[in-house]
N, C-alpha and C. Protein backbone atom coordinates (compact mmCIF):
# COMPACT_ATOMS: atom_id res chain seq x y z
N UNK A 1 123.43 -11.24 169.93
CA UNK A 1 122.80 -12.11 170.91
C UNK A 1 123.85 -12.89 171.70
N UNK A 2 124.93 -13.00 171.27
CA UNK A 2 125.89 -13.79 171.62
C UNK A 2 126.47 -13.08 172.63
N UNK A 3 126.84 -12.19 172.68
CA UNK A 3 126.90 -11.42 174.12
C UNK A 3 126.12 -11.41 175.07
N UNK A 4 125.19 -10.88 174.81
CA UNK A 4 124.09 -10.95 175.66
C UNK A 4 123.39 -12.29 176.33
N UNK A 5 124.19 -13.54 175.69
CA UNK A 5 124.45 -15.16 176.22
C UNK A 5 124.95 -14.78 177.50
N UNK A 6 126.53 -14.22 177.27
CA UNK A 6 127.75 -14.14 177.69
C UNK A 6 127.60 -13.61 178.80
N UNK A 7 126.91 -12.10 179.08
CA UNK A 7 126.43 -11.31 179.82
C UNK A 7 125.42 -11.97 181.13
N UNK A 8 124.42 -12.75 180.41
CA UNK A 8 123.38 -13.47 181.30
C UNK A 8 124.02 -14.34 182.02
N UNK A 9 124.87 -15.04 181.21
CA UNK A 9 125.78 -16.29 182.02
C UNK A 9 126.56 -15.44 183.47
N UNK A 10 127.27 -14.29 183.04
CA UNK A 10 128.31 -14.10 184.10
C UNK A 10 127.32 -13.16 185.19
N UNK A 11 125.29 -12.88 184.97
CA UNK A 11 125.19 -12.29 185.74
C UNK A 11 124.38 -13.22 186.94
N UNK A 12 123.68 -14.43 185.97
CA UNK A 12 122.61 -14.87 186.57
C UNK A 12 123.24 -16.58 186.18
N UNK A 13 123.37 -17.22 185.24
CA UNK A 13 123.74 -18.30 184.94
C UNK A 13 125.22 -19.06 186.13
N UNK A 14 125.65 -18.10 186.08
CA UNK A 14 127.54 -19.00 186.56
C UNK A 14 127.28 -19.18 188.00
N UNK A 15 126.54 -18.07 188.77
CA UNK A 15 126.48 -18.72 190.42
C UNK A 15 125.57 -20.30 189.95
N UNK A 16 124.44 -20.06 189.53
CA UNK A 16 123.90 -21.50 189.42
C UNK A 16 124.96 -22.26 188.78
N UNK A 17 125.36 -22.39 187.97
CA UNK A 17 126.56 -23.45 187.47
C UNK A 17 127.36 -23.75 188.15
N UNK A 18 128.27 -22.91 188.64
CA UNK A 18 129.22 -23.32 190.08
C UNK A 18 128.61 -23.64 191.05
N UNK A 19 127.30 -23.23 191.36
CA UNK A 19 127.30 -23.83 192.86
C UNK A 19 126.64 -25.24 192.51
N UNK A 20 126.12 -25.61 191.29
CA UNK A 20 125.58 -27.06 190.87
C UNK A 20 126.96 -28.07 190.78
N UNK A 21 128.04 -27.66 190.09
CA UNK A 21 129.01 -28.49 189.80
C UNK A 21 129.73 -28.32 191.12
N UNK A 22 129.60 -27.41 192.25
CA UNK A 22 130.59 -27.12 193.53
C UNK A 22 129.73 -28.73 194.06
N UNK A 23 128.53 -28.78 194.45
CA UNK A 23 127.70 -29.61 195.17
C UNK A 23 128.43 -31.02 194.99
N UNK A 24 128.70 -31.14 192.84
CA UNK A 24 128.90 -32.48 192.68
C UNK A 24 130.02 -32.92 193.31
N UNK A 25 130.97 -32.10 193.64
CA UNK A 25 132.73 -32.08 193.48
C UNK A 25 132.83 -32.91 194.95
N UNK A 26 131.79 -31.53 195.95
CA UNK A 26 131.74 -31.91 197.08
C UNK A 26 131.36 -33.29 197.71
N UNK A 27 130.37 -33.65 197.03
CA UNK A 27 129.84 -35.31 196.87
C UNK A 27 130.55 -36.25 196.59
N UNK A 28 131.65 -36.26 196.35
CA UNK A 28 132.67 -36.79 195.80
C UNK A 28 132.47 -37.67 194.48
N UNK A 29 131.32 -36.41 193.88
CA UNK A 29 131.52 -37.23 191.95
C UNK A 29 132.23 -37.64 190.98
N UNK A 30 132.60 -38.00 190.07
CA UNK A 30 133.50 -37.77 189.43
C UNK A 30 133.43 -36.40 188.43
N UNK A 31 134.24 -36.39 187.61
CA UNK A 31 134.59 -35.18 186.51
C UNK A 31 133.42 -35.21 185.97
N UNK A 32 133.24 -36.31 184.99
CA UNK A 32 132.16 -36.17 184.13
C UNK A 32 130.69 -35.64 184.61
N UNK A 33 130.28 -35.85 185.61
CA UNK A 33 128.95 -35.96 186.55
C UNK A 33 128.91 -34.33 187.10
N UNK A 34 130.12 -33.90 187.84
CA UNK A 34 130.66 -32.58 188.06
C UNK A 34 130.40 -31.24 186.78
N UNK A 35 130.99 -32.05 185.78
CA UNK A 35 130.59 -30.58 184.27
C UNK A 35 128.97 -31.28 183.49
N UNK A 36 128.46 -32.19 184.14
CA UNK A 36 127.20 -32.51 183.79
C UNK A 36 126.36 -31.37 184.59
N UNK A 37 126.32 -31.20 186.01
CA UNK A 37 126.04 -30.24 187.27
C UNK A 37 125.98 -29.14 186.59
N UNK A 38 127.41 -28.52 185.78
CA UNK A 38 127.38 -27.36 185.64
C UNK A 38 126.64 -27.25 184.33
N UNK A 39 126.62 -27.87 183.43
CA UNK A 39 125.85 -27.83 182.39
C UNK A 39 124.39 -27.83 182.83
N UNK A 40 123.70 -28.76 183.92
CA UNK A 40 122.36 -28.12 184.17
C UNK A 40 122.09 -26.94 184.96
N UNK A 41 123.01 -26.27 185.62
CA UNK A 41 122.75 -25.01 186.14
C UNK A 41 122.96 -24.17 185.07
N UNK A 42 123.83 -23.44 184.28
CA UNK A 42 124.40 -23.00 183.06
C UNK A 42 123.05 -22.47 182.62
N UNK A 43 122.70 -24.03 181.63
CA UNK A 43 121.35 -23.81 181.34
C UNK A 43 119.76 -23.75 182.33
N UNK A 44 120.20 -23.89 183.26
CA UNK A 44 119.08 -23.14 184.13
C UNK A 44 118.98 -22.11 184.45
N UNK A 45 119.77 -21.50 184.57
CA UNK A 45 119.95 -19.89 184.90
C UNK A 45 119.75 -19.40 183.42
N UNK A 46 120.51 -19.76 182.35
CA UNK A 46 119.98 -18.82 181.01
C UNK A 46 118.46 -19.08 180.84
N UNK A 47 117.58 -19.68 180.94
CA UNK A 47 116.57 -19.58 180.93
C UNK A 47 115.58 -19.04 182.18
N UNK A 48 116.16 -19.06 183.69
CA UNK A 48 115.63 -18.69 183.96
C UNK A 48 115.57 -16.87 183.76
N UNK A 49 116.73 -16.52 183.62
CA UNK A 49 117.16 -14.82 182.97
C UNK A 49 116.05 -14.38 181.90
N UNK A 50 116.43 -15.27 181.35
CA UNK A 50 114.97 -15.30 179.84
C UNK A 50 113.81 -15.17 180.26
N UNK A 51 113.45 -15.75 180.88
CA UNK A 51 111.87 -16.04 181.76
C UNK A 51 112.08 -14.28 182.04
N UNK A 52 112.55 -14.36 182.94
CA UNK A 52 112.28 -12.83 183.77
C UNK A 52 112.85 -11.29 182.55
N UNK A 53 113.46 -11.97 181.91
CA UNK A 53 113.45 -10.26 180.27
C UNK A 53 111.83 -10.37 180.22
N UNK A 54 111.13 -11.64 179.56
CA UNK A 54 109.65 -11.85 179.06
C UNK A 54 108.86 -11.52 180.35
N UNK A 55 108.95 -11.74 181.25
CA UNK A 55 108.40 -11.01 182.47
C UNK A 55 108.37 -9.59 182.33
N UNK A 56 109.45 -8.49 182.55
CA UNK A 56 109.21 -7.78 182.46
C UNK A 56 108.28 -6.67 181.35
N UNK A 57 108.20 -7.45 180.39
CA UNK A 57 107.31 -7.16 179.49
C UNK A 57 106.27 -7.04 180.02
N UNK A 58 106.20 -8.65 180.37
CA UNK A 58 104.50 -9.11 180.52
C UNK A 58 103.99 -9.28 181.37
N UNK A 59 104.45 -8.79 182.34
CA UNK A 59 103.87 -9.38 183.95
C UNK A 59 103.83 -7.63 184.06
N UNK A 60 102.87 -8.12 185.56
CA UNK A 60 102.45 -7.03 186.58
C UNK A 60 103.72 -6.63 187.28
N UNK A 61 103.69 -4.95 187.88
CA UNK A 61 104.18 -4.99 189.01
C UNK A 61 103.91 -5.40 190.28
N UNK A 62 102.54 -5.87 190.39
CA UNK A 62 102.33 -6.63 191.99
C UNK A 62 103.04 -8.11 191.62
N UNK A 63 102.97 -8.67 190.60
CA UNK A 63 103.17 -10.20 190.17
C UNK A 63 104.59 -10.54 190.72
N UNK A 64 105.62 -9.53 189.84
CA UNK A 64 106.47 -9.53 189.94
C UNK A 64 107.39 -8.72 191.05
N UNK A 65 107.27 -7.97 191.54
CA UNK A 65 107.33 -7.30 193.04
C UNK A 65 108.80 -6.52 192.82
N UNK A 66 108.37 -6.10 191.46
CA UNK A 66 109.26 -4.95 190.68
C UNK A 66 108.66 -4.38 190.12
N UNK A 67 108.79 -3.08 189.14
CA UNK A 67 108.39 -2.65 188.02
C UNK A 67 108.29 -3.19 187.21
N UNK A 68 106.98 -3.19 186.16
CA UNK A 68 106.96 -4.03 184.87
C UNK A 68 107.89 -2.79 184.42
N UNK A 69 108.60 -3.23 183.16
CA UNK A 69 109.71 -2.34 181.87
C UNK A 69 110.55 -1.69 183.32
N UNK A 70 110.62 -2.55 184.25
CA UNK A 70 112.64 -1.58 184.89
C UNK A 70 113.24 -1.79 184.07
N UNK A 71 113.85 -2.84 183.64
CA UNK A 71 114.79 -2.93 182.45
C UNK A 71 115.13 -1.81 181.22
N UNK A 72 113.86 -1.40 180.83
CA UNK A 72 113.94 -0.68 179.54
C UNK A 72 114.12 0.46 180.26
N UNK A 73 113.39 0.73 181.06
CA UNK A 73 113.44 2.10 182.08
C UNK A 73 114.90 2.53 182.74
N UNK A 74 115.80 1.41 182.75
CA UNK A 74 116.94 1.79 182.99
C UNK A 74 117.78 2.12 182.20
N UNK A 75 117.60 1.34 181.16
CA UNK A 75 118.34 1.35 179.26
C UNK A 75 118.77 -0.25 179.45
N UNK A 76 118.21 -1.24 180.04
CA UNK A 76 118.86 -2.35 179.90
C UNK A 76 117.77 -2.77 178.81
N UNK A 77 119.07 -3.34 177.96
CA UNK A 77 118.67 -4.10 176.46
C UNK A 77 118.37 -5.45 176.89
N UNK A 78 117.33 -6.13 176.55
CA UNK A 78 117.20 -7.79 177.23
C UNK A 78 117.08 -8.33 175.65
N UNK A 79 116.44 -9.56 175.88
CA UNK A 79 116.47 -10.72 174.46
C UNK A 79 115.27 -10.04 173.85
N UNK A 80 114.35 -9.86 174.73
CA UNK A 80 112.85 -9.62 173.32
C UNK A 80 113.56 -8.47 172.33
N UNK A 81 114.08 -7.27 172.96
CA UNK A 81 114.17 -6.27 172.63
C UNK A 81 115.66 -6.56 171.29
N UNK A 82 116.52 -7.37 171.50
CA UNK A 82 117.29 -7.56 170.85
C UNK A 82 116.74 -8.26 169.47
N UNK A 83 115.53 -9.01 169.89
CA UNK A 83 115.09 -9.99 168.54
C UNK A 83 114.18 -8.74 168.34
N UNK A 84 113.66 -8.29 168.77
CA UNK A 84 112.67 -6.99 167.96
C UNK A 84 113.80 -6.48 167.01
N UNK A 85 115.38 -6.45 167.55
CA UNK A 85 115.94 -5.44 166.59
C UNK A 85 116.10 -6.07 164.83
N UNK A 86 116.46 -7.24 165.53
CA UNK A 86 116.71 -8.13 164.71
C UNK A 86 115.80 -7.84 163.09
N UNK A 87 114.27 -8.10 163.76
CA UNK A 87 113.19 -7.76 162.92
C UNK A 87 112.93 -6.60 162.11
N UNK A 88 113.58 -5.49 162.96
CA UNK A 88 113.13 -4.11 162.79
C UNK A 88 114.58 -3.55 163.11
N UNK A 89 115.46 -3.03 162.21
CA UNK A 89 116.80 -2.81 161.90
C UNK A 89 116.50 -1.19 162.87
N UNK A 90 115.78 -0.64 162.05
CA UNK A 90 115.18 1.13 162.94
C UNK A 90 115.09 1.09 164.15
N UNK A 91 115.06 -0.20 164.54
CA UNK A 91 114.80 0.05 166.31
C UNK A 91 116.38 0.06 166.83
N UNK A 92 117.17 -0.01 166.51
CA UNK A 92 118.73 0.24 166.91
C UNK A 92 119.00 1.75 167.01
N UNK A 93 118.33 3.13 166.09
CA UNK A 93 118.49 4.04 166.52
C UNK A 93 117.68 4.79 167.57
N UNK A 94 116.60 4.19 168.18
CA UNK A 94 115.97 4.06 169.06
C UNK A 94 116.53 3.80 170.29
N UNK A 95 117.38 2.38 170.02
CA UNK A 95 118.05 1.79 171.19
C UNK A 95 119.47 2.68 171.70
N UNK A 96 120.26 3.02 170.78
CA UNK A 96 121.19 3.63 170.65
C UNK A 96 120.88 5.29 171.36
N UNK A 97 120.00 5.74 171.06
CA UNK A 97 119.72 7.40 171.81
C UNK A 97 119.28 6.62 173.12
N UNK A 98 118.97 5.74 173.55
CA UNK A 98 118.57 4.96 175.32
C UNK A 98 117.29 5.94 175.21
N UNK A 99 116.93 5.21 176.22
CA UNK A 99 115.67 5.38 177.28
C UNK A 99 115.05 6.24 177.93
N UNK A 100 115.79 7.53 178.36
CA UNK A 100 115.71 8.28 179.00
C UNK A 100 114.42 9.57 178.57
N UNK A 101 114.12 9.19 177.74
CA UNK A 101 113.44 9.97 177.01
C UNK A 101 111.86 9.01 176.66
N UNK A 102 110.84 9.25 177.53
CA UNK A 102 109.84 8.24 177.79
C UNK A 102 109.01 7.89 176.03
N UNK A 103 109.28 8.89 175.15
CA UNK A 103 109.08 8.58 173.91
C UNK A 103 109.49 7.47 173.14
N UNK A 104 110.90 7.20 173.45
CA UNK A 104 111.46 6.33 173.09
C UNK A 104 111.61 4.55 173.78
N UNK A 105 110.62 5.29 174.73
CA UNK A 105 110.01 3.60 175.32
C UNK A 105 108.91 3.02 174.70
N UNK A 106 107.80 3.99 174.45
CA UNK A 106 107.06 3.85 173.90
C UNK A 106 107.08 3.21 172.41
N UNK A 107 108.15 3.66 171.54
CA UNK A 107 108.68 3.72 170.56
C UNK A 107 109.00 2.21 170.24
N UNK A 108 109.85 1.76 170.98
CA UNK A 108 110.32 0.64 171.34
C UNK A 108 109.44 -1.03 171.46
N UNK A 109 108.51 -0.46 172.59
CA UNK A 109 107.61 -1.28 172.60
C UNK A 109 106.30 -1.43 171.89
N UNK A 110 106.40 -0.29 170.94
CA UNK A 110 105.91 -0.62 169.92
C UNK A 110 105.90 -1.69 168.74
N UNK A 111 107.37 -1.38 168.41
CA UNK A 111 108.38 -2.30 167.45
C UNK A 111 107.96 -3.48 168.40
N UNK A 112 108.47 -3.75 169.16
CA UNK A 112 108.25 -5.08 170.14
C UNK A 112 106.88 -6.00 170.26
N UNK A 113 105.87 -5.21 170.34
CA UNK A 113 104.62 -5.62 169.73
C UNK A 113 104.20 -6.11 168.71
N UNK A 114 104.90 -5.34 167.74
CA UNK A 114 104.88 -6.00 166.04
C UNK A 114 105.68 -7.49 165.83
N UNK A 115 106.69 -7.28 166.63
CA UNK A 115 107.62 -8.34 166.22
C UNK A 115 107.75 -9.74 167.28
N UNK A 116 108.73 -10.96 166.93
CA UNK A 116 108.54 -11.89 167.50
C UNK A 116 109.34 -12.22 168.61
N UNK A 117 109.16 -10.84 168.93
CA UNK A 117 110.57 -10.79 170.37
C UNK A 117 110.52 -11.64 171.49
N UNK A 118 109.00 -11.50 171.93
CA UNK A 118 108.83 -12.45 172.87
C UNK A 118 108.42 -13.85 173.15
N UNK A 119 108.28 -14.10 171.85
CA UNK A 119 108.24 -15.82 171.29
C UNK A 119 109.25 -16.25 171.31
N UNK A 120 110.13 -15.45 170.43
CA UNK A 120 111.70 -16.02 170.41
C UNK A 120 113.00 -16.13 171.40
N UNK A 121 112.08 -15.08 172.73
CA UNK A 121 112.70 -15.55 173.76
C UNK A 121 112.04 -16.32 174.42
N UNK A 122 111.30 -16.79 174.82
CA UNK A 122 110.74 -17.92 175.18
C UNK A 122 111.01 -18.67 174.77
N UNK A 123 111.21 -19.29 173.15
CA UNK A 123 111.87 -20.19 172.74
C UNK A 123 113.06 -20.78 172.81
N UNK A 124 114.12 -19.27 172.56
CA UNK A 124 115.14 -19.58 173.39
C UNK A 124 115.38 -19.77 175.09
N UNK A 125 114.46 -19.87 175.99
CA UNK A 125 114.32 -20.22 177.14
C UNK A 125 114.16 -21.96 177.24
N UNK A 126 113.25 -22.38 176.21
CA UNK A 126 112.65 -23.59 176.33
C UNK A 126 113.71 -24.27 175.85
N UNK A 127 114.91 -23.57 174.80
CA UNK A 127 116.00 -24.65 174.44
C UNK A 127 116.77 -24.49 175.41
N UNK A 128 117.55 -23.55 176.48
CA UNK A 128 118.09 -24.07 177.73
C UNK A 128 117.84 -24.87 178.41
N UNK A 129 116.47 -24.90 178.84
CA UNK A 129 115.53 -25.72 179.93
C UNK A 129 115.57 -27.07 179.31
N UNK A 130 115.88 -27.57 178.03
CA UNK A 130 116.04 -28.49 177.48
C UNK A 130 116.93 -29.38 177.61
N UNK A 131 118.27 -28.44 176.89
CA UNK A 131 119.79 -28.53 177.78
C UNK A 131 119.76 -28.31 179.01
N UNK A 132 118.96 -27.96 179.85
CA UNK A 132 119.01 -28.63 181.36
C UNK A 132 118.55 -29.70 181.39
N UNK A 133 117.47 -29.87 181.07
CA UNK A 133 117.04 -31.88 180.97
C UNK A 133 117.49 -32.95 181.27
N UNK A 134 118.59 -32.40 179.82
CA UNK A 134 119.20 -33.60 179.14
C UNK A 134 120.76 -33.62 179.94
N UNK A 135 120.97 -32.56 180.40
CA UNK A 135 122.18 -33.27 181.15
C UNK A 135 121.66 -33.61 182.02
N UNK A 136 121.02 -33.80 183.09
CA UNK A 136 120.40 -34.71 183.97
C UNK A 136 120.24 -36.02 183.92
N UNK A 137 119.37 -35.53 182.05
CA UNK A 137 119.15 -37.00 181.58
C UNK A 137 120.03 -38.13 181.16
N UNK A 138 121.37 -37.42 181.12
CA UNK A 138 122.84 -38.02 180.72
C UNK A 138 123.61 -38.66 181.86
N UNK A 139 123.25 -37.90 183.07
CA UNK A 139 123.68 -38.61 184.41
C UNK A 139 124.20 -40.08 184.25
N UNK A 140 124.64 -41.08 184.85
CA UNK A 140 124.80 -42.33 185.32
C UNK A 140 123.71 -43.11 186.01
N UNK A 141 123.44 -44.29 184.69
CA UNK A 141 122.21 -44.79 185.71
C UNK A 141 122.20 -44.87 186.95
N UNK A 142 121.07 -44.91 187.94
CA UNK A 142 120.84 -45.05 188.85
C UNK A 142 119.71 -45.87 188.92
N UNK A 143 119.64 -47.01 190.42
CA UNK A 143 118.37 -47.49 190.84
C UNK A 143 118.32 -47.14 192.26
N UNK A 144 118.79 -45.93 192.81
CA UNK A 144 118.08 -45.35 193.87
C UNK A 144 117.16 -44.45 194.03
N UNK A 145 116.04 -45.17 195.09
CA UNK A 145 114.99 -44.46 194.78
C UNK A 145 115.08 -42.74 195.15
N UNK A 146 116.05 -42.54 195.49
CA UNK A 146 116.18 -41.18 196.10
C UNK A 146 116.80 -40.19 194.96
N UNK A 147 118.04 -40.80 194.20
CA UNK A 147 118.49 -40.42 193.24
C UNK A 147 117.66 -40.41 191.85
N UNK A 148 116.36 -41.30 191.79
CA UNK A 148 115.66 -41.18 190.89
C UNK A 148 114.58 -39.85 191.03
N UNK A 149 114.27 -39.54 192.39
CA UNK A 149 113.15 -38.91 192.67
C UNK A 149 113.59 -37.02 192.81
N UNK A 150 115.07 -37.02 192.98
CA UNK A 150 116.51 -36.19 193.12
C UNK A 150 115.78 -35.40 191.24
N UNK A 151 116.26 -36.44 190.56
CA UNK A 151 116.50 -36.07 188.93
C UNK A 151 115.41 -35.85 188.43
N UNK A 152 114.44 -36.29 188.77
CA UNK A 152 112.93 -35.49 188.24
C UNK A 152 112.23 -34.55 189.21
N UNK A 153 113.20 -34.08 190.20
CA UNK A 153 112.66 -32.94 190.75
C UNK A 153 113.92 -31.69 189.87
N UNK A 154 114.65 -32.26 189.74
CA UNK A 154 115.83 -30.99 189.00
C UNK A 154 115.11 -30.99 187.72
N UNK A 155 114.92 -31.97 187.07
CA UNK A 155 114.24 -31.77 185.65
C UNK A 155 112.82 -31.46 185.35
N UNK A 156 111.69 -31.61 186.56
CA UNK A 156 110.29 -30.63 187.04
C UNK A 156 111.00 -28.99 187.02
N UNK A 157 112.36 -28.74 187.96
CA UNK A 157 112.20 -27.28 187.95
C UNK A 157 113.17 -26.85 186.79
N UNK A 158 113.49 -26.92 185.69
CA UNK A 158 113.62 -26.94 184.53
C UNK A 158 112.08 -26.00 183.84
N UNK A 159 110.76 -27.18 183.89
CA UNK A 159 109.75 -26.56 183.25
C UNK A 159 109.20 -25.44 184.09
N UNK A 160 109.21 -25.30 185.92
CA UNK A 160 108.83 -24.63 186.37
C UNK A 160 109.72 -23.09 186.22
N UNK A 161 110.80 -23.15 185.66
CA UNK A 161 111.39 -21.94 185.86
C UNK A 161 110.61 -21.42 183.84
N UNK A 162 110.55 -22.13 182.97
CA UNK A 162 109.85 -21.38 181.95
C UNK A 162 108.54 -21.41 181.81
N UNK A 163 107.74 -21.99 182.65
CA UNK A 163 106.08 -21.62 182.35
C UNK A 163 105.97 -20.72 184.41
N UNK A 164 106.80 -20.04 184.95
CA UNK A 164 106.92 -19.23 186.33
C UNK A 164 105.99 -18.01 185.25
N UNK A 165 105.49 -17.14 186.32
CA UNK A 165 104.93 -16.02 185.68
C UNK A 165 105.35 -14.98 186.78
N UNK A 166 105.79 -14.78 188.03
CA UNK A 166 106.43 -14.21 188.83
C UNK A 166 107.84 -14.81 189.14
């Protein structure tokens, strides 16, 4: 799973992180406030990545304005499918022969059905979105009303990126 952190970060996570901590730099923040930025993008993007693995599961293709299972359909391994393995050790030689072979999708999302793949990524979605929060919530007080109204719109789209269904 720890790769697959690693992976999400450098595909979907790090533009949001840099361009959150680029914004602060530019503002002329300080340091601390700057790797606060990147800590709520970081964790906004890993969850929002998360959101959209559990999407492809579970959503429509009109919803989502992709294929439901591109992912699996391509051989991309996401989080449900990794915590299915977790559960179900047999689903690694499944994973390992890939996709290409529509049996072995089936196969797959079978195991995936049984198991708590897609709870547990969601869960792990809801603890990013968390760690997005809370660095927000760590910020430097403020009593501007703009800067107050600023931090509970970054920490609203926090929950909107894990209860999104497209």
């Amino acid at each position: 799973m720890d790769y697959y952190i690693q992976k999400t970060y450098y595909k979907t996570a790090s533009l949001i992180s840099n361009s959150c901590k680029a914004i602060a730099l530019l503002a002329g923040q300080t340091a601390e406030v700057a790797m606060l930025a990147f800590e709520y993008g970081k964790n906004l993007g890993l969850a929002f990545q998360l959101i959209d693995d559990v999407l492809d599961f579970t959503g429509t293709s009109a919803s989502l304005g992709k294929g439901s299972l591109s992912d699996i359909q391509q051989g991309i391994v996401t989080a449900p499918i990794l915590f299915a393995m977790e559960e179900f050790p047999q689903l690694h030689a499944i994973v390992y022969q890939g996709f290409d072979n529509p049996e072995n999708i089936e196969i797959a999302l079978e195991y995936l059905g049984k198991s708590h793949g897609i709870q547990r990524t969601r869960e792990l979605a809801m603890k990013h979105a968390n760690l997005a929060a809370a660095a927000i919530d760590s910020l430097p007080e403020s009593n501007d009303e703009n800067v107050i109204r600023s931090r509970r719109a970054l920490v609203d789209l926090t929950q909107r990126v894990i209860t999104r269904n497209k």
